[in-house]
Protein backbone atom coordinates (compact mmCIF):
# COMPACT_ATOMS: atom_id res chain seq x y z
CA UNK A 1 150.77 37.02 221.27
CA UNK A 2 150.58 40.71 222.36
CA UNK A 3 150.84 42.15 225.92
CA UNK A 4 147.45 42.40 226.25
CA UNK A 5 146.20 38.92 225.38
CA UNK A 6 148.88 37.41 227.51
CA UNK A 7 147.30 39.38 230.50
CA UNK A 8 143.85 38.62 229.62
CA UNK A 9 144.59 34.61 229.33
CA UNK A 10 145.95 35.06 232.99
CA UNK A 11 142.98 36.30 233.89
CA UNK A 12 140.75 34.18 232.61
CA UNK A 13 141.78 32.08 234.57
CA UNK A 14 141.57 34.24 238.01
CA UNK A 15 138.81 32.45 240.28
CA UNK A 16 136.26 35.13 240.98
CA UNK A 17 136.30 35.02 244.64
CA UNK A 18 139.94 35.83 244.34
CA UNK A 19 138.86 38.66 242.55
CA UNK A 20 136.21 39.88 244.50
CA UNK A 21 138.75 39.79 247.22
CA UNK A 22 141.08 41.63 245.73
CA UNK A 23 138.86 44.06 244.25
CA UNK A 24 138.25 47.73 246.24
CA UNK A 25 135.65 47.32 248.84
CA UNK A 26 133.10 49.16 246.96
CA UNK A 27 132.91 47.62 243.47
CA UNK A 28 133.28 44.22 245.48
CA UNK A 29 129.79 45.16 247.48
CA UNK A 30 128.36 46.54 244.12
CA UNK A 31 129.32 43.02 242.38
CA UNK A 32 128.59 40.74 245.34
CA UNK A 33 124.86 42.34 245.21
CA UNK A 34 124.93 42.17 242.06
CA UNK A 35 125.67 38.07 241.90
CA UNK A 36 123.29 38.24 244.56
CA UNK A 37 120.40 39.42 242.31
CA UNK A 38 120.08 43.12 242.69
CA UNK A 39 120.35 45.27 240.09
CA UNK A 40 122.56 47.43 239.70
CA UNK A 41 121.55 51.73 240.07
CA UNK A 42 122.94 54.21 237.49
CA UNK A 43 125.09 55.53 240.82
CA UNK A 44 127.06 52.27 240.86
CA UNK A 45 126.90 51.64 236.92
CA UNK A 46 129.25 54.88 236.94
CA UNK A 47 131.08 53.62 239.71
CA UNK A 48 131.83 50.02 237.82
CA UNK A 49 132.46 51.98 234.48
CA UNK A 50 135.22 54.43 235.93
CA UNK A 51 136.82 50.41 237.66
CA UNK A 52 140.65 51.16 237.90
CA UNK A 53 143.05 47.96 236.96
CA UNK A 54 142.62 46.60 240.68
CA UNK A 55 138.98 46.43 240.17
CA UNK A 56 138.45 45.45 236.74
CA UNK A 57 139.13 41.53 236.62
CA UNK A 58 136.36 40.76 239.16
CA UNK A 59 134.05 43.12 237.01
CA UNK A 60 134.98 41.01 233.66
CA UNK A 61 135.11 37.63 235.62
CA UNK A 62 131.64 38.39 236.78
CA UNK A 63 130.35 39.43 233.38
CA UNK A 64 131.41 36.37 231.74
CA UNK A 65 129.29 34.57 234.88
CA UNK A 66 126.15 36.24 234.00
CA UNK A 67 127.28 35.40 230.05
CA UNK A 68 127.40 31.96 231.09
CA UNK A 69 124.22 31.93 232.99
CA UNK A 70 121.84 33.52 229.94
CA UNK A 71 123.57 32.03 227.33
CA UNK A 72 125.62 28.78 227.90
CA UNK A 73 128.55 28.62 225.93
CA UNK A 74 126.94 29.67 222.79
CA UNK A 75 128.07 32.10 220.87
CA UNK A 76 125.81 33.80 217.84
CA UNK A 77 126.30 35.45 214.40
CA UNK A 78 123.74 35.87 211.68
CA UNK A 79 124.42 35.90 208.05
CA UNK A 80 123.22 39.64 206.57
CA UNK A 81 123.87 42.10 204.12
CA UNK A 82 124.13 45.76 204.72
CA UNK A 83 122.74 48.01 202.07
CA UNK A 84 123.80 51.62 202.42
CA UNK A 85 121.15 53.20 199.82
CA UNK A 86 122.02 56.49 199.99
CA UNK A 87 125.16 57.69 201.22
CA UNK A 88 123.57 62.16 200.60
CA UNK A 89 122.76 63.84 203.92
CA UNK A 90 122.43 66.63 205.25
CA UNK A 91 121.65 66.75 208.73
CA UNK A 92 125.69 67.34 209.71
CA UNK A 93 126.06 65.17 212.60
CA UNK A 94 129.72 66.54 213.51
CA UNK A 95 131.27 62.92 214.33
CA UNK A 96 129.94 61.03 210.68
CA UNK A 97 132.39 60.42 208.08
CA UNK A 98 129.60 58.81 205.95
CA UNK A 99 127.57 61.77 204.58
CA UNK A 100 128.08 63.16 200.67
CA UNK A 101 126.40 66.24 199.14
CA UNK A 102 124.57 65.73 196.61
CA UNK A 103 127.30 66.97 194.25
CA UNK A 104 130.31 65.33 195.81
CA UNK A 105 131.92 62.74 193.09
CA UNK A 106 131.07 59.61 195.26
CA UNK A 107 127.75 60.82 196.12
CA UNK A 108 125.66 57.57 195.67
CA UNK A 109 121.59 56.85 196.12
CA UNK A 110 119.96 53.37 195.14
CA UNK A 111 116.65 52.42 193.37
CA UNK A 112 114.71 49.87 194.65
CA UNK A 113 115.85 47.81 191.71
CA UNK A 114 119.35 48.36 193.07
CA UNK A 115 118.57 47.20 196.18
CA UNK A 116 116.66 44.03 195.58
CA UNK A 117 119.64 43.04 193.11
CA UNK A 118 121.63 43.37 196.64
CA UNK A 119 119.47 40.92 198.50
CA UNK A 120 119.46 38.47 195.77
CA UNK A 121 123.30 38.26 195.87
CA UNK A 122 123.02 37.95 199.97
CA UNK A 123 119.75 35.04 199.61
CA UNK A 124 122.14 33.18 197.26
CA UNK A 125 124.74 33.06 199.79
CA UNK A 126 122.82 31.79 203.12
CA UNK A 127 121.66 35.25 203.82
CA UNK A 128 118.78 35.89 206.05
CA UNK A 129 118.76 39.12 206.97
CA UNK A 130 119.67 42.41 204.64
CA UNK A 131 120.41 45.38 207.09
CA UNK A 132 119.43 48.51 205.20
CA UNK A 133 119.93 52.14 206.37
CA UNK A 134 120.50 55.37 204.73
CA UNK A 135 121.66 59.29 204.75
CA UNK A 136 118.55 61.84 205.13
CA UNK A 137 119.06 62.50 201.68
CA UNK A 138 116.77 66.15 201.22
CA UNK A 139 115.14 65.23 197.96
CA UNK A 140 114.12 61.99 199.32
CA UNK A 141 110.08 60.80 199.17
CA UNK A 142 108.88 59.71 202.69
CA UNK A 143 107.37 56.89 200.98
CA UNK A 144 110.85 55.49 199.79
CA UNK A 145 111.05 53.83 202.95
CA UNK A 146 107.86 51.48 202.30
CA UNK A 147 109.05 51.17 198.55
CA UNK A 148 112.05 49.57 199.30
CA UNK A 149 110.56 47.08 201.90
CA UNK A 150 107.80 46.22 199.80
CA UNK A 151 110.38 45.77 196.63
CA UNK A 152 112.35 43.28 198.55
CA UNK A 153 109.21 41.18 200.11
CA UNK A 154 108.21 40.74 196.03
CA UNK A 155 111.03 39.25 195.02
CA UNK A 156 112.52 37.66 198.16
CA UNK A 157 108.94 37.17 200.76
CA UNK A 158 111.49 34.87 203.33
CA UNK A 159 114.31 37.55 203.73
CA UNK A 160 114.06 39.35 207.04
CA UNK A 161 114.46 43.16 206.51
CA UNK A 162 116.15 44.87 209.02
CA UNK A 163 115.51 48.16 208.43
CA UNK A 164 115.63 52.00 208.93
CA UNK A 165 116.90 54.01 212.05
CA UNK A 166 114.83 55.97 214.61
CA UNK A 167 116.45 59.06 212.91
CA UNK A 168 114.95 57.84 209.46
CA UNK A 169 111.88 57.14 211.04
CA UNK A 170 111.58 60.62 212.33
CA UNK A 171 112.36 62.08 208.86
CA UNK A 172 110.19 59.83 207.26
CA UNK A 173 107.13 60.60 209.43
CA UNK A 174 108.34 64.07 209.13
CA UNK A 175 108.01 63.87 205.11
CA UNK A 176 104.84 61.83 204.77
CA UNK A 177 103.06 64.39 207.97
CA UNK A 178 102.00 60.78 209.79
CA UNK A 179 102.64 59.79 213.49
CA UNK A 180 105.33 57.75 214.36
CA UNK A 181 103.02 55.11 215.35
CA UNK A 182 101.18 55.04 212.24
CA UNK A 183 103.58 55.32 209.78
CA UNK A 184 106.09 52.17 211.96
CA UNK A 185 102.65 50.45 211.51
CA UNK A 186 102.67 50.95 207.52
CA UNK A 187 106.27 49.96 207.70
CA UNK A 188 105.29 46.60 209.55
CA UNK A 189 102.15 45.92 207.26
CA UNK A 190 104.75 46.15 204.26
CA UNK A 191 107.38 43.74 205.68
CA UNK A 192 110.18 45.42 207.56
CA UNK A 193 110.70 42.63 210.65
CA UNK A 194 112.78 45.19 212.87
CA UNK A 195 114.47 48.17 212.98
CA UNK A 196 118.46 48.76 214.26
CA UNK A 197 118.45 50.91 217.47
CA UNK A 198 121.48 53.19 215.83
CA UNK A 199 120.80 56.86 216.04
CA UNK A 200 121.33 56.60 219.39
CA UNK A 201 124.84 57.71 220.20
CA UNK A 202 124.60 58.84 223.94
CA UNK A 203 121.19 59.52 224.89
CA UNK A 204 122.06 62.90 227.08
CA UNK A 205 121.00 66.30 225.44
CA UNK A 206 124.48 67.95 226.23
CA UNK A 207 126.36 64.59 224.79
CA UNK A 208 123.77 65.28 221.68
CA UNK A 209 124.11 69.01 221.07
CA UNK A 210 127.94 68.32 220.48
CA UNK A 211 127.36 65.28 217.84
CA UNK A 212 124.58 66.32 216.00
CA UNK A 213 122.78 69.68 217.14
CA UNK A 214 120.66 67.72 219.10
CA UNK A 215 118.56 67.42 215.82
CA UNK A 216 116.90 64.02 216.99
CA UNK A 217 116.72 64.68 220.65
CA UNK A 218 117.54 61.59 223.01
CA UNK A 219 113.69 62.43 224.16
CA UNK A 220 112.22 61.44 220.28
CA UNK A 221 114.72 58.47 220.15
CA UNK A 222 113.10 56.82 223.08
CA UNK A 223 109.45 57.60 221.33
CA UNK A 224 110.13 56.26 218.34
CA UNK A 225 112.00 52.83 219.78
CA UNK A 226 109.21 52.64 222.44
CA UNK A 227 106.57 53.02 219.72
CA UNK A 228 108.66 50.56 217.25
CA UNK A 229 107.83 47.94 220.30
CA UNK A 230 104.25 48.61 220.83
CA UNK A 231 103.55 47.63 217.02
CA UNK A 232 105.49 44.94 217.16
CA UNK A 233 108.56 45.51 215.71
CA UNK A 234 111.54 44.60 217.74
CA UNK A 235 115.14 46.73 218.45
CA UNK A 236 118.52 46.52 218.91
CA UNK A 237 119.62 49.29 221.05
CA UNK A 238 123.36 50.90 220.65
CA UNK A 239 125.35 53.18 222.35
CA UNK A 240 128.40 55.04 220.44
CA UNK A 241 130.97 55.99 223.14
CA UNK A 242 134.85 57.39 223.36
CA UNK A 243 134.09 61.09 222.32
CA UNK A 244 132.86 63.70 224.03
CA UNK A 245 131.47 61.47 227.12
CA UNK A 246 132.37 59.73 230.12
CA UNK A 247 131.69 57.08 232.79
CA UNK A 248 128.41 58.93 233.88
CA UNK A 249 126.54 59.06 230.62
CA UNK A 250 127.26 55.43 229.95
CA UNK A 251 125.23 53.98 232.84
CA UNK A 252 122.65 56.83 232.20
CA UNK A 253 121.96 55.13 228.98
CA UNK A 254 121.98 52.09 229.98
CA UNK A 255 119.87 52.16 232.94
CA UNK A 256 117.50 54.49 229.86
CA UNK A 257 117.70 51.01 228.20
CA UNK A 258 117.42 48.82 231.11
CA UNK A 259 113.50 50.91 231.66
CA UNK A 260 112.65 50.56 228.14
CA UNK A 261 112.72 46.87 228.16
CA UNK A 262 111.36 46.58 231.18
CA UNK A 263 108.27 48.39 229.71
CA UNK A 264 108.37 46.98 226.21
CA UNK A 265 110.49 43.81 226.12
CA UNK A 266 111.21 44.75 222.60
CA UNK A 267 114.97 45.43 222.59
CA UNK A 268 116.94 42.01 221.32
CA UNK A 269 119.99 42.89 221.53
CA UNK A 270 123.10 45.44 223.05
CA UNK A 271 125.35 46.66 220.50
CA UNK A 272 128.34 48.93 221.96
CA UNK A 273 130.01 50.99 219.06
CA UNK A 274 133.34 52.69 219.96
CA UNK A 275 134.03 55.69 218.54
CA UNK A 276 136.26 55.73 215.30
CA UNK A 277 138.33 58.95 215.25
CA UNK A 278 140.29 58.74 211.99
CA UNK A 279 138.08 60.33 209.24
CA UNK A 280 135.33 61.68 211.65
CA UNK A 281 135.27 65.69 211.28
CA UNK A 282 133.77 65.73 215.23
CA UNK A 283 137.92 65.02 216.13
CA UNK A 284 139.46 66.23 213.11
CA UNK A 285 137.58 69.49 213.67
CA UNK A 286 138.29 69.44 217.65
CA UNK A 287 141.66 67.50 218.23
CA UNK A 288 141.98 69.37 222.06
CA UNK A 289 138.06 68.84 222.88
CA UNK A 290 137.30 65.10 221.69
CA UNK A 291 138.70 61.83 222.46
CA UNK A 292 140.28 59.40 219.64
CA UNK A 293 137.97 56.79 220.53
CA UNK A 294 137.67 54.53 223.93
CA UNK A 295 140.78 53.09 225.43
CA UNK A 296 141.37 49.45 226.19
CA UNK A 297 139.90 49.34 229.74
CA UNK A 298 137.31 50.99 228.41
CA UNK A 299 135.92 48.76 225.51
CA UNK A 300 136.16 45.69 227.90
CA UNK A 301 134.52 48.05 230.85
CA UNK A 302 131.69 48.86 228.29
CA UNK A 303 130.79 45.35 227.69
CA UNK A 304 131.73 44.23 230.87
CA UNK A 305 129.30 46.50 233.05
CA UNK A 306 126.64 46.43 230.27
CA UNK A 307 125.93 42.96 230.73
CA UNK A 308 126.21 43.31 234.72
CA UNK A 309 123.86 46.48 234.45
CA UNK A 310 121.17 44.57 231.79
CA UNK A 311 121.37 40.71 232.86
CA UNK A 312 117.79 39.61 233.12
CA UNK A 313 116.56 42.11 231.11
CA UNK A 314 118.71 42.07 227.79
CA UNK A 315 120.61 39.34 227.72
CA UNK A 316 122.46 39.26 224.36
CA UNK A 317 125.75 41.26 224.47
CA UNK A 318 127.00 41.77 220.51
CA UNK A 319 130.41 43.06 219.82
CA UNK A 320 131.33 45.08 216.82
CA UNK A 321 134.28 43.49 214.77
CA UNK A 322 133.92 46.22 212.34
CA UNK A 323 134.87 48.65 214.82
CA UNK A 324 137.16 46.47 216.94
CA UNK A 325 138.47 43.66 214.39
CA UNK A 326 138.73 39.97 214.35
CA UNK A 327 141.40 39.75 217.69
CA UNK A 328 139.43 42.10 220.43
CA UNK A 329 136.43 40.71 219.26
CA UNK A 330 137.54 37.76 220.47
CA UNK A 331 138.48 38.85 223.61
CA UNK A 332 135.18 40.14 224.06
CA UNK A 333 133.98 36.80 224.46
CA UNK A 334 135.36 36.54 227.76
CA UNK A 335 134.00 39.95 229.29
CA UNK A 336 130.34 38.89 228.76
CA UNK A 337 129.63 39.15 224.63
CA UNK A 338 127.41 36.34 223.28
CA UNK A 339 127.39 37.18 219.66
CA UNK A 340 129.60 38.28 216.88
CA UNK A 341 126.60 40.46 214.79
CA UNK A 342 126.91 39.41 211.07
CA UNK A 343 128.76 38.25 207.77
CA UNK A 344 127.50 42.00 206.88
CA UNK A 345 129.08 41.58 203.39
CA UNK A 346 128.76 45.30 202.67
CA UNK A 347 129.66 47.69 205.64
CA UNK A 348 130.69 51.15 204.61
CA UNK A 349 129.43 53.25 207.77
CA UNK A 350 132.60 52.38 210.25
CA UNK A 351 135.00 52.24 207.24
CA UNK A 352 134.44 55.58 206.04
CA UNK A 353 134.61 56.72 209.75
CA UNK A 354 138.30 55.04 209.13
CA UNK A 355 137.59 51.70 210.35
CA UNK A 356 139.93 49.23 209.39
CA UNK A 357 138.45 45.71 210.00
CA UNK A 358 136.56 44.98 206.41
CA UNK A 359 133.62 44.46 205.22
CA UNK A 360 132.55 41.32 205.46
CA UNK A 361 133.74 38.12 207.58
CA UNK A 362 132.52 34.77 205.88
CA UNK A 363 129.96 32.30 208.22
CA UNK A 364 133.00 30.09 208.64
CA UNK A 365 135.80 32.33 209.57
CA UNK A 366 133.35 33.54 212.41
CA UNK A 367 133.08 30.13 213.37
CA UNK A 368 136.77 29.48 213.70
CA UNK A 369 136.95 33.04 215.38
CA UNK A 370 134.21 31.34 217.96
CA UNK A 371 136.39 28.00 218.37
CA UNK A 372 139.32 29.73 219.20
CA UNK A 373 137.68 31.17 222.23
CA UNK A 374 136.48 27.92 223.63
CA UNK A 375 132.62 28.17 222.46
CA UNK A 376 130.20 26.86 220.76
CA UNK A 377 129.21 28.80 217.01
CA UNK A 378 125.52 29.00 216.42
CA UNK A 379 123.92 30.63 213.22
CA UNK A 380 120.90 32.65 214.50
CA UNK A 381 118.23 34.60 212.77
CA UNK A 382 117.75 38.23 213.39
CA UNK A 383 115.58 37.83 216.60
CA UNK A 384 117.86 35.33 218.17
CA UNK A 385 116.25 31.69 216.98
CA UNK A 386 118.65 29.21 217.23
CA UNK A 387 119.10 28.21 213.01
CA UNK A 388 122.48 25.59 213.19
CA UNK A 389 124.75 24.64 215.56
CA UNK A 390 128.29 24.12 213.92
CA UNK A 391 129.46 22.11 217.52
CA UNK A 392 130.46 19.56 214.72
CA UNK A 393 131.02 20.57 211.49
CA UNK A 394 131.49 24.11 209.40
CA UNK A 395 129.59 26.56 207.41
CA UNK A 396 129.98 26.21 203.24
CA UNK A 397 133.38 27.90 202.71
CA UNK A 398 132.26 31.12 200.62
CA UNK A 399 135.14 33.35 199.28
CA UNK A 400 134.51 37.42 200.67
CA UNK A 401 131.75 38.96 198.58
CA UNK A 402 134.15 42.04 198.32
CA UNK A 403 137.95 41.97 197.30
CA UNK A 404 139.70 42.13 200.18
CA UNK A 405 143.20 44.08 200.50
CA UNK A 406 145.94 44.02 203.09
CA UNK A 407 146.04 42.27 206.43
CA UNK A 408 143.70 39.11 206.58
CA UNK A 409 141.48 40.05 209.44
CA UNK A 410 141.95 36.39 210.86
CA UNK A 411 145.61 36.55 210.87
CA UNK A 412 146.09 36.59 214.73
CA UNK A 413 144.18 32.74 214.74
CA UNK A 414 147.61 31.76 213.81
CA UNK A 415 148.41 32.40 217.53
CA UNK A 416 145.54 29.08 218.06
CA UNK A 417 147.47 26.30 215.68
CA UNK A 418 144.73 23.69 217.57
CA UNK A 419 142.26 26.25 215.63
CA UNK A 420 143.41 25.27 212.17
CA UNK A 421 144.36 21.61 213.10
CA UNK A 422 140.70 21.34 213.06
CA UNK A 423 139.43 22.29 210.11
């Protein structure tokens, strides 16, 4: 077991009004208000996000309280697909390893044939969901958005689409010279269940103008989510952090979030996405200027003061394996995360960012990831309804969709031999 777990198992263990004693007098009175039901301002957001090592066990300890209060012990994943249908862009966000020219050898686009073949394969194994989101690509119809959601729906009317960015919507309103609100409306008419709250990033206009030209300003993001909830489709909301930000733009965005849902109700979820350095040309471009991703303390701070900030409001925490792996994702679990995300069978966003963690991670080796923390696994549908409980018994043991190579992202369950005794 590394360093780090072995610290984190001691402190799991910490009571939290040992904690809160030992913890600075002002992040104490923050948390103790906090636990007391106040909510906690932007002010002391940045305050709980810049937490030095003294501080930050009483700031997980009381995360994983407020876990325990919304959620039980039950921890979520759904079983999706993510279909990439177009990889050509060319908006040049400055941190995305993703985008092709149209010339580029591994350019690739999709037909709607393509992509329905794609949900098939995910409906024949459990899948509920397909997650489908694409590059800006310049010769694209604004009506290929409502082709593709109306391809799937005819051949697959159960499957959930979860579809299509607020930056897509933008361009796509943009192409087809209809409001936001009217063509999200078409969208909804045609099938598409809700929408992924990526394209968010840091919602600050300096933050923005350094990651993508401030080409979808954080001012249009907010439109298009808050008019995504009006019509009825629900959100997940993101930030991407460890770049060119800090401690103060973090609870800026998520006291941003925090008034959204208190206006809409429509976000479901929380995803945190830490920045992945390796094949991004924002770092490889400005080595002295940007960050190679969030630290340690940070990643747990992130979804540690998230949940603190947005308890009562959104109250489903979702860590990022792709970005993190298998092990810290884990850990997570103990600093106020509730769900794992999904199976994802296809995920080529992170990896060609230079993520490491896979593709996909099968129904049951989220499970056992789930069981080695001490919690309950529940399969849940894209909105957060409760489909199985596996307290008893495990998921159908499907090989990966995709070849994997290298390290088997569940290697460090080894470390749990109780884990596998059970299966």
């Amino acid at each position: 077991m590394n360093s780090f777990s072995s610290g984190f198992e001691v402190q799991q263990n910490l009571d939290l009004q040992s904690a809160l004693a030992f913890a600075s007098p002002t992040v104490r009175t923050i948390l103790e208000r906090a636990l007391a039901g106040e909510e906690v301002s932007e002010a002391d957001g940045t305050i709980l996000f810049s937490a030095t090592e003294r501080d930050q066990q009483a700031i997980y300890l009381t995360a994983d309280l407020f876990r325990q209060k919304a959620n039980g012990d039950k921890v979520g994943f759904v079983v999706n697909r993510n279909i990439n249908f177009t990889n050509i862009c060319y908006m040049g966000c400055r941190f995305c390893g993703f985008a092709k020219r149209s010339e580029d050898h591994d350019a690739e686009w999709l037909e709607p044939e393509q992509i329905v073949e794609r949900a098939k394969i995910a409906w024949e194994r459990g899948g509920s969901e397909v997650c489908i989101q694409g590059g800006l690509h310049p010769k694209m119809s604004g009506t290929y958005y409502r082709e593709i959601v109306l391809a799937i729906k005819a051949a697959l009317p159960d499957m959930h689409i979860h579809a299509f960015s607020p930056f897509e919507i933008w361009y796509g309103a943009a192409k087809t010279q209809m409001s936001y609100r009217d063509f999200l409306a078409d969208l909804k008419d045609c099938g598409l269940g809700s929408m992924p709250g990526t394209a968010a990033e840091i919602l600050d206009t300096e933050v923005r103008r350094k990651l993508t030209k401030n080409k979808l300003s954080a001012e249009k993001w907010v439109e298009i989510i808050r008019t995504a909830h009006e019509v009825g489709i629900p959100t997940t909301a993101t930030i991407m952090y460890g770049h060119v930000d800090g401690p103060q733009h973090w609870a800026a965005h998520i006291r941003l979030l925090r008034d959204i849902q208190k206006e809409t109700g429509g976000f479901t979820e929380l995803v945190p996405l830490s920045f992945v350095h390796s094949e991004s040309p924002l770092y490889a471009n400005n080595p002295d200027e940007v960050r190679p991703g969030p630290t340690v303390s940070e990643v747990n701070l992130m979804h540690a003061v998230s949940r603190i900030m947005l308890h009562g409001w959104i109250d489903n925490i979702q860590v990022s394996w792709t970005k993190l792996g298998a092990d810290r994702a884990r850990e997570m679990l103990a600093m106020g995360v509730n769900d794992l995300g999904g199976t994802l069978m296809n995920e080529s966003i992170s990896r060609s960012a230079g993520a490491k963690n896979g593709q996909e991670i099968t129904a049951k080796e989220l499970v056992q990831i789930i069981r080695s923390a001490g919690r309950i696994p529940v399969r849940r549908n894209t909105v957060y309804d409760e489909i199985e409980s596996f307290a008893d018994h495990d998921p159908e043991d499907l090989s990966p969709l995709v070849e994997r190579d290298g390290q088997d992202p569940l290697d460090f369950l080894k470390m749990f031999p109780e884990v596998e005794a059970a299966q």
